[in-house]
PDB file of N, CA and C in Angstrom:
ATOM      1  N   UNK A   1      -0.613  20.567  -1.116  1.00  0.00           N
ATOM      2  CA  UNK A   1      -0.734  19.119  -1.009  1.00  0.00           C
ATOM      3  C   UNK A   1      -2.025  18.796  -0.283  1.00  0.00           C
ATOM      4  N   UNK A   2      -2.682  17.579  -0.841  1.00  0.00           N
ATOM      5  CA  UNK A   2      -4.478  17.595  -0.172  1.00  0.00           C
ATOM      6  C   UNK A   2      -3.764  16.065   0.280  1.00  0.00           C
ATOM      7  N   UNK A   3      -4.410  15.902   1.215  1.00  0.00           N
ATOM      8  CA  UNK A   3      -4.124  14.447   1.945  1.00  0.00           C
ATOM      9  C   UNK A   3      -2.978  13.891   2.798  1.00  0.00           C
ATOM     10  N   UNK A   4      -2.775  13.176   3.298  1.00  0.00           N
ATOM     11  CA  UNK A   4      -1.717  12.763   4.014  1.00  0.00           C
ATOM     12  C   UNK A   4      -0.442  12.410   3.716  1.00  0.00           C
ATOM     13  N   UNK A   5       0.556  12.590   3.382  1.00  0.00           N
ATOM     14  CA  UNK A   5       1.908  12.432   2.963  1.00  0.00           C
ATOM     15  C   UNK A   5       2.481  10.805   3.175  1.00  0.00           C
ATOM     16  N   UNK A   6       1.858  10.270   4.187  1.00  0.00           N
ATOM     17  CA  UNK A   6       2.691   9.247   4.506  1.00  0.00           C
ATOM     18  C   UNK A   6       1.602   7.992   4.282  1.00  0.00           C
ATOM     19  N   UNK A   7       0.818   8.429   3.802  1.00  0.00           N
ATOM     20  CA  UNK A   7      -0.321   7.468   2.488  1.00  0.00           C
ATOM     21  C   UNK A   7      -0.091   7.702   1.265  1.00  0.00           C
ATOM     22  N   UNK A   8       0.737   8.625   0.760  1.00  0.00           N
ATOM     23  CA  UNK A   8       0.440   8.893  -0.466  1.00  0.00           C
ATOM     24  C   UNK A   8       1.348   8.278  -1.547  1.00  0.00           C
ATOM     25  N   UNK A   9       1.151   7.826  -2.572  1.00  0.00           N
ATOM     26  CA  UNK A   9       2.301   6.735  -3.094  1.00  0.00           C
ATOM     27  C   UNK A   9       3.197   7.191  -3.425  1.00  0.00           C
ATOM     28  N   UNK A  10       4.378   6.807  -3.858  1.00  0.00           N
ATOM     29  CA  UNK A  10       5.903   7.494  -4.235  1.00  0.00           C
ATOM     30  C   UNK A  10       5.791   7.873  -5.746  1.00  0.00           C
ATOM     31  N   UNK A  11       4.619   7.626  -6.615  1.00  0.00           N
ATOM     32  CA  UNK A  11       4.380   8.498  -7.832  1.00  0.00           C
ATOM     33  C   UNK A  11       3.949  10.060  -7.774  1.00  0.00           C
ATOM     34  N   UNK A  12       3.228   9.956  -6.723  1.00  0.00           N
ATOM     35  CA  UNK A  12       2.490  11.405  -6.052  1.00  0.00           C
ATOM     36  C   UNK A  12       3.286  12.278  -4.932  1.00  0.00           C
ATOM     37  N   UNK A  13       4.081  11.397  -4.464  1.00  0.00           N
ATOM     38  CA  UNK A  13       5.518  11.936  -3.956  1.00  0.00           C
ATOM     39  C   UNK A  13       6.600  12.845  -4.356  1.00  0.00           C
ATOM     40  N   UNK A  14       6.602  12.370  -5.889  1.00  0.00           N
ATOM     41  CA  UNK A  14       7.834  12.516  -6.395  1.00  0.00           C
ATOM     42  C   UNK A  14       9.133  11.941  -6.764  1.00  0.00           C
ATOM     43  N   UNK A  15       9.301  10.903  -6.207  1.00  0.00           N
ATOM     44  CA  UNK A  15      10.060   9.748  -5.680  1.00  0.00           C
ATOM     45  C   UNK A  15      10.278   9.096  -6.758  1.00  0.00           C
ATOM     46  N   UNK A  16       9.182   8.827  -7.742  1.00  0.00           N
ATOM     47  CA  UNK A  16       9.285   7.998  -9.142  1.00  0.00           C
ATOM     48  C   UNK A  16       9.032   9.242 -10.333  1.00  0.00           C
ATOM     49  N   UNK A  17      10.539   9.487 -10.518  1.00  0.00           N
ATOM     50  CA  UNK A  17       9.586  10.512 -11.694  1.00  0.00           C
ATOM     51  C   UNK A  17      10.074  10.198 -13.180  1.00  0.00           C
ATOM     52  N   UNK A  18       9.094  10.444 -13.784  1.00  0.00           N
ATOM     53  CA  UNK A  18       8.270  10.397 -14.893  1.00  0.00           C
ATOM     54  C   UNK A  18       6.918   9.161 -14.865  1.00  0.00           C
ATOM     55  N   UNK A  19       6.491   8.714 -13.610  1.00  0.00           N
ATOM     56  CA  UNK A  19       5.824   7.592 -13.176  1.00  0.00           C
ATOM     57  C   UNK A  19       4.417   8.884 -13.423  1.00  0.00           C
ATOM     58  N   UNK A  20       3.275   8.251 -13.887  1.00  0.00           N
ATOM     59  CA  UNK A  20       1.997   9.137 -13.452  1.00  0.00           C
ATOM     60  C   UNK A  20       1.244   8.832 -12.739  1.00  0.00           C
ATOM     61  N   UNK A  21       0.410   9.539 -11.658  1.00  0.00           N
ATOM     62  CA  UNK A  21      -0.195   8.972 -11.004  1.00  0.00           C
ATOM     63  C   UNK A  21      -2.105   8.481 -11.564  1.00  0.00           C
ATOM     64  N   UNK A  22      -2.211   7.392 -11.154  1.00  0.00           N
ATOM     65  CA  UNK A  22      -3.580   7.061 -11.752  1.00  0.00           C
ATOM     66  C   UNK A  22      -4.429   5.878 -10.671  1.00  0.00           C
ATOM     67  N   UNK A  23      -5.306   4.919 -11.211  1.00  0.00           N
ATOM     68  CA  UNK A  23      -5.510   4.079 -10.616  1.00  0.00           C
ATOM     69  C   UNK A  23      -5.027   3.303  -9.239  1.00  0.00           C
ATOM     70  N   UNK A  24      -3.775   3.291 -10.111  1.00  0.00           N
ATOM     71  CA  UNK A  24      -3.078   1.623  -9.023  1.00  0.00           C
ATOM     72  C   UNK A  24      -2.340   3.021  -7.979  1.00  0.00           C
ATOM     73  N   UNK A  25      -2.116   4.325  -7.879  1.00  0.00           N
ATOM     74  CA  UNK A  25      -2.108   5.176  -6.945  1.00  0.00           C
ATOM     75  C   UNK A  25      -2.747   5.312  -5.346  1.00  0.00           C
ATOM     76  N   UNK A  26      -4.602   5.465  -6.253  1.00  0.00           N
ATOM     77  CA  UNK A  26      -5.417   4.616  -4.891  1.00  0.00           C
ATOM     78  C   UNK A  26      -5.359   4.036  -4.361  1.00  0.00           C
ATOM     79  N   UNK A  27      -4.852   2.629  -5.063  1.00  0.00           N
ATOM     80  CA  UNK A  27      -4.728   1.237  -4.590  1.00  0.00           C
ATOM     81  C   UNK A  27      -3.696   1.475  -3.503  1.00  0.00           C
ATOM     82  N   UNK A  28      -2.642   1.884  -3.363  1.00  0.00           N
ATOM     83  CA  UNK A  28      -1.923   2.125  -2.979  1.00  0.00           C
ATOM     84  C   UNK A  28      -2.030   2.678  -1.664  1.00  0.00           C
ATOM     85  N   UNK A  29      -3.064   3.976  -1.557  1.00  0.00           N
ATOM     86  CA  UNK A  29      -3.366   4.638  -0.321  1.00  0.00           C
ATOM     87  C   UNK A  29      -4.772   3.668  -0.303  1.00  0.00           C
ATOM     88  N   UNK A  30      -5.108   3.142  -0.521  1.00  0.00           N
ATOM     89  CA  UNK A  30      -6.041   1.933   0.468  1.00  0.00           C
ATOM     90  C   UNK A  30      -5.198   0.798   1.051  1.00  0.00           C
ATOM     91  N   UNK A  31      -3.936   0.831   0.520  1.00  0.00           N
ATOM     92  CA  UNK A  31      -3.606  -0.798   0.994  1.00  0.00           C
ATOM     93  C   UNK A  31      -3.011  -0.180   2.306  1.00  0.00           C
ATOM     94  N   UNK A  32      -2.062   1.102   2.230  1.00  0.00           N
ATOM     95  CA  UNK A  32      -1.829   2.066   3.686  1.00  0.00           C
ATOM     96  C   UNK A  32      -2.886   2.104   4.395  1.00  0.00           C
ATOM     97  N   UNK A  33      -3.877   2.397   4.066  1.00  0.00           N
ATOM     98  CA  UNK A  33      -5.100   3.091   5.129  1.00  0.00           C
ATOM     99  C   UNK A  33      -5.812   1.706   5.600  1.00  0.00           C
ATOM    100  N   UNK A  34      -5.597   0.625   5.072  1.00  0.00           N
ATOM    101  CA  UNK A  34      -6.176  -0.025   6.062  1.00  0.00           C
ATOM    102  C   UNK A  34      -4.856  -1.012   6.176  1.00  0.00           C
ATOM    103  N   UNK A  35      -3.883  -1.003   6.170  1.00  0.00           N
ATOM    104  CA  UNK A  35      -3.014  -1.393   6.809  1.00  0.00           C
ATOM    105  C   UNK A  35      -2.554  -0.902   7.914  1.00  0.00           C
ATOM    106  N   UNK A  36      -3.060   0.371   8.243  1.00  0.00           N
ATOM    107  CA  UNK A  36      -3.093   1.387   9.577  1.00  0.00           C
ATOM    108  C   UNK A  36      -4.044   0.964  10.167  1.00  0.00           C
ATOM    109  N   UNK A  37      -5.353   0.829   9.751  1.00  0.00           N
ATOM    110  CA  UNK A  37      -6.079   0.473  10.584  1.00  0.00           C
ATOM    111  C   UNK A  37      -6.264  -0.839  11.274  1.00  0.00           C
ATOM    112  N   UNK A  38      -5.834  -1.489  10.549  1.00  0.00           N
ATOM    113  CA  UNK A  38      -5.484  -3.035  11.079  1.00  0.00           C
ATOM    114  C   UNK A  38      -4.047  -2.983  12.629  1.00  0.00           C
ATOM    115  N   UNK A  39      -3.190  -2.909  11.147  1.00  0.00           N
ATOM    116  CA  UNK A  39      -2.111  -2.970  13.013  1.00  0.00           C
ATOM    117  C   UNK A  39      -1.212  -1.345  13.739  1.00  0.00           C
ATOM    118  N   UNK A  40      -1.772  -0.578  12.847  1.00  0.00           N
ATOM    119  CA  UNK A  40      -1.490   1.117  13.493  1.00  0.00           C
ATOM    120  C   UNK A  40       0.215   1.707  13.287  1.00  0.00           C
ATOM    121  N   UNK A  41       0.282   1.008  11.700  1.00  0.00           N
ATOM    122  CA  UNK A  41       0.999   1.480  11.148  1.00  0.00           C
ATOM    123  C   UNK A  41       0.900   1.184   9.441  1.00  0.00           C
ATOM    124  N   UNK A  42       1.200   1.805   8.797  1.00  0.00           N
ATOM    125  CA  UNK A  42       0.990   2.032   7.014  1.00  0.00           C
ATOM    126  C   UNK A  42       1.757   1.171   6.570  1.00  0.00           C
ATOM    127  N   UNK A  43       2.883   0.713   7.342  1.00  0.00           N
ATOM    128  CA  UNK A  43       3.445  -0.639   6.158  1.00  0.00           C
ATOM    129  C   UNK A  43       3.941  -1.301   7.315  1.00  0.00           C
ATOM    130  N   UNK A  44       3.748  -2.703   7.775  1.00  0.00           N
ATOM    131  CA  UNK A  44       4.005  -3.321   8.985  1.00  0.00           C
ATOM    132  C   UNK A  44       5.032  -4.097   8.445  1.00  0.00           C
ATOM    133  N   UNK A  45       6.082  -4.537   9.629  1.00  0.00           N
ATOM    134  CA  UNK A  45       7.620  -4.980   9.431  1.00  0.00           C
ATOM    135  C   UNK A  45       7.420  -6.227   9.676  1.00  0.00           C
ATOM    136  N   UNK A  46       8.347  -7.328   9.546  1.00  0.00           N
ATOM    137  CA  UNK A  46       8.678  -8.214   9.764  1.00  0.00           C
ATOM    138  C   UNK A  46       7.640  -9.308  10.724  1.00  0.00           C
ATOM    139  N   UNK A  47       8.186  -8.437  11.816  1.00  0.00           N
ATOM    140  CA  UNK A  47       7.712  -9.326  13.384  1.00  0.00           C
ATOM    141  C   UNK A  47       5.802  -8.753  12.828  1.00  0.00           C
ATOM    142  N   UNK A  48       5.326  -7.881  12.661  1.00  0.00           N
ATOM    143  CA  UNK A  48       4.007  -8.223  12.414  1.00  0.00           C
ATOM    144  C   UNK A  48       3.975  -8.805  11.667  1.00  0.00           C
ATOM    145  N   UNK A  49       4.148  -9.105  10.217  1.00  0.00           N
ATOM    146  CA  UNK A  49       4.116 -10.322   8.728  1.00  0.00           C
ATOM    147  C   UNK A  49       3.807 -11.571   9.869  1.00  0.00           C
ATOM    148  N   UNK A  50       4.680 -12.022  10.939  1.00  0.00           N
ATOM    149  CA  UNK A  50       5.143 -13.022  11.318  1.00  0.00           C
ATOM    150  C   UNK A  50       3.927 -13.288  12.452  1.00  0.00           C
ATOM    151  N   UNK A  51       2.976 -13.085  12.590  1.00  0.00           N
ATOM    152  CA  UNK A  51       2.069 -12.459  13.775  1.00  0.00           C
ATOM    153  C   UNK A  51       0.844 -12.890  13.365  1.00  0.00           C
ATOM    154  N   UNK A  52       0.491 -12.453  11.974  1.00  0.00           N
ATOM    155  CA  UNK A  52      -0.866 -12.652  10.457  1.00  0.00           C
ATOM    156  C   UNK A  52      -0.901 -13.976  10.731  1.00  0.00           C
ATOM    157  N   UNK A  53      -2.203 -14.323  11.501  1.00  0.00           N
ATOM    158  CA  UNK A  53      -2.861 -15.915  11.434  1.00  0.00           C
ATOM    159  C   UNK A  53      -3.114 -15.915   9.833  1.00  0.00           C
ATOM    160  N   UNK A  54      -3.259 -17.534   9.861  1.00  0.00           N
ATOM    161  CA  UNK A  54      -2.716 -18.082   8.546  1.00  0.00           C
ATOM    162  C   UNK A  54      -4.157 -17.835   7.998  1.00  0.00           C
ATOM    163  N   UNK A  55      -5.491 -17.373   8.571  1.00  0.00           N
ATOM    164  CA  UNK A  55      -6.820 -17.439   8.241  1.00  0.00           C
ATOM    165  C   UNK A  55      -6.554 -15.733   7.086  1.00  0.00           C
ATOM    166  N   UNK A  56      -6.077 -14.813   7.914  1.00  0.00           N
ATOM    167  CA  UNK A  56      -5.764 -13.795   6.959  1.00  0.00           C
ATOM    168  C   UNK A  56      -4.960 -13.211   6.072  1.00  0.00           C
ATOM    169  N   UNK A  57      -3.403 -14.437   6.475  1.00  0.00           N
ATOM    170  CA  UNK A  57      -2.552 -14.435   5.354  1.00  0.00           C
ATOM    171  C   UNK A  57      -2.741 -14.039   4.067  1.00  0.00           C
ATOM    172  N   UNK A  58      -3.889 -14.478   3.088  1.00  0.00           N
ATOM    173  CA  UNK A  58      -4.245 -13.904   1.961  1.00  0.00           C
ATOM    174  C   UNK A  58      -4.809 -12.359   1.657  1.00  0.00           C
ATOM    175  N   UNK A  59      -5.365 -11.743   2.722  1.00  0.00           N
ATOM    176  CA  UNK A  59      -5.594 -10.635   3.125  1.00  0.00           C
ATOM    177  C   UNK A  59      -4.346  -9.552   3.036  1.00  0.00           C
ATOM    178  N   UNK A  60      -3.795 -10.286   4.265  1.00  0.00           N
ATOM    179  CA  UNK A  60      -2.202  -9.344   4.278  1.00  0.00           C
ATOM    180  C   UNK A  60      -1.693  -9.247   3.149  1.00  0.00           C
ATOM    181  N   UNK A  61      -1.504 -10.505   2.167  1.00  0.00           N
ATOM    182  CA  UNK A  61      -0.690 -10.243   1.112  1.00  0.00           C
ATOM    183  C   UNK A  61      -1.114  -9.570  -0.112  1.00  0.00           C
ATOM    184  N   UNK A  62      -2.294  -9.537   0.356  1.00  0.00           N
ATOM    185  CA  UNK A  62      -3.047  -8.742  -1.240  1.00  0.00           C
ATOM    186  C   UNK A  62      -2.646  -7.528  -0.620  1.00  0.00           C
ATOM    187  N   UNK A  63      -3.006  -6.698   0.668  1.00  0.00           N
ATOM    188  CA  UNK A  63      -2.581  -5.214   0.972  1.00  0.00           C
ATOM    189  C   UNK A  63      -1.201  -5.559   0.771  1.00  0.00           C
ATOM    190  N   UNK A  64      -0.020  -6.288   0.917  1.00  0.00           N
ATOM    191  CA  UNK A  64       1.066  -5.851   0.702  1.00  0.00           C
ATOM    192  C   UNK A  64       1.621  -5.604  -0.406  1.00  0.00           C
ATOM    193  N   UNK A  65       0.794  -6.151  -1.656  1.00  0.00           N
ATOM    194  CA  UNK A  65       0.886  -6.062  -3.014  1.00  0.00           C
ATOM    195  C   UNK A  65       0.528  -4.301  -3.326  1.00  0.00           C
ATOM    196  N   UNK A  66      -0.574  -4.497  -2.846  1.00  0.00           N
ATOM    197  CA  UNK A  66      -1.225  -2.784  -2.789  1.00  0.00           C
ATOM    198  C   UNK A  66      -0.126  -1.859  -2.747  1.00  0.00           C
ATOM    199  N   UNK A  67       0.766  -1.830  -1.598  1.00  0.00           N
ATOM    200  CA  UNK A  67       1.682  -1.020  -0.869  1.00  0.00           C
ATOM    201  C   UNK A  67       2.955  -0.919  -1.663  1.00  0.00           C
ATOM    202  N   UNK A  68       2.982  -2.295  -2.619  1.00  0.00           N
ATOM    203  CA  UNK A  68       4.755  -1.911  -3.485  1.00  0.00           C
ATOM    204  C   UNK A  68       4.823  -0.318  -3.756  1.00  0.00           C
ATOM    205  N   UNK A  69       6.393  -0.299  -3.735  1.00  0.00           N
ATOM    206  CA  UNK A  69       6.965   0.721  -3.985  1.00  0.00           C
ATOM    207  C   UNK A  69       6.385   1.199  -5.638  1.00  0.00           C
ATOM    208  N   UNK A  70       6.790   0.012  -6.678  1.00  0.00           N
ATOM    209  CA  UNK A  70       6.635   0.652  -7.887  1.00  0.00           C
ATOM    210  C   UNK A  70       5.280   0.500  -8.723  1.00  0.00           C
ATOM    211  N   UNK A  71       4.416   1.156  -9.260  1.00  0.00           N
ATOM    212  CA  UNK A  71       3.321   0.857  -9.569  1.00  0.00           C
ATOM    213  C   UNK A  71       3.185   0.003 -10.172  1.00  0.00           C
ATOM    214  N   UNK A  72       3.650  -0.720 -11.057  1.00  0.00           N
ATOM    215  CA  UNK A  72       3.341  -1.826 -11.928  1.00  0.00           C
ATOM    216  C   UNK A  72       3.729  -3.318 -10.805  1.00  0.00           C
ATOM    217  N   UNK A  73       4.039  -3.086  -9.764  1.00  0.00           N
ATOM    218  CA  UNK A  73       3.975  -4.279  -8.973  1.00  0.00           C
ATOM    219  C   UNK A  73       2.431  -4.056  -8.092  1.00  0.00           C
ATOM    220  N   UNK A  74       1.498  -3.597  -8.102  1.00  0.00           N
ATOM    221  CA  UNK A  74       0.549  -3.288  -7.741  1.00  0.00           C
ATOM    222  C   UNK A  74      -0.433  -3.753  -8.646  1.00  0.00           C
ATOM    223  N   UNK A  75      -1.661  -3.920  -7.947  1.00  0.00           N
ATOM    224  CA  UNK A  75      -2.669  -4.368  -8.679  1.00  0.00           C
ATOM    225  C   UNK A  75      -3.121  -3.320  -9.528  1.00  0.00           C
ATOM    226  N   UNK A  76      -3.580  -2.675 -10.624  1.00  0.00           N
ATOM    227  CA  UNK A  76      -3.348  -1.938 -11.492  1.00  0.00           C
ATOM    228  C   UNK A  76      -5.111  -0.775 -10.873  1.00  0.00           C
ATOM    229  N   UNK A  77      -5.852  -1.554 -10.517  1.00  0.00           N
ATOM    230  CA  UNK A  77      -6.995  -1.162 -10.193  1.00  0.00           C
ATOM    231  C   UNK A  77      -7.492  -1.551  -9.169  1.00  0.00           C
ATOM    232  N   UNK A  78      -9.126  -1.397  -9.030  1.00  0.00           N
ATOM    233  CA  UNK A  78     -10.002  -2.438  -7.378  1.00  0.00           C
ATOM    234  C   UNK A  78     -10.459  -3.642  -7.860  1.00  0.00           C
ATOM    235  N   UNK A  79     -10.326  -3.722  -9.299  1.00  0.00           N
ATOM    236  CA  UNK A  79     -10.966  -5.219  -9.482  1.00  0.00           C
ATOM    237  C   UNK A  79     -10.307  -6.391  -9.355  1.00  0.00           C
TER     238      UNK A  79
END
């Protein structure tokens, strides 16, 4: 296994199978990796959602789109 486990999406997991991993995969470990770097955890709960000034609200919600569980709820690519 190359990379971090607890970035890595649930297609590349194993978790979804017959799912392949591709594109919206990345997307996925970018919306983790800087969702870590923002509040220092890979998928933030509740009380942080609730925390997101309303200036970056649109921010948060595009990484939280990133982060769905199933790939086709994800943005498919970076564009």
């Amino acid at each position: 296994v190359v990379g971090t486990m607890r970035f890595a999406p649930p297609e590349q997991r194993g978790e979804l199978l017959g799912d392949r991993v591709g594109r919206w995969s990345d997307v996925y470990g970018f919306g983790r990796t800087f969702l870590h770097a923002w509040f220092g955890v890979p998928q933030p709960g509740k009380k942080v959602r609730a925390g997101v000034a309303d200036a970056w609200r649109p921010l948060f919600d595009l990484l939280e789109e990133c982060v769905e569980h199933e790939p086709t709820d994800r943005p498919q690519d970076f564009e």
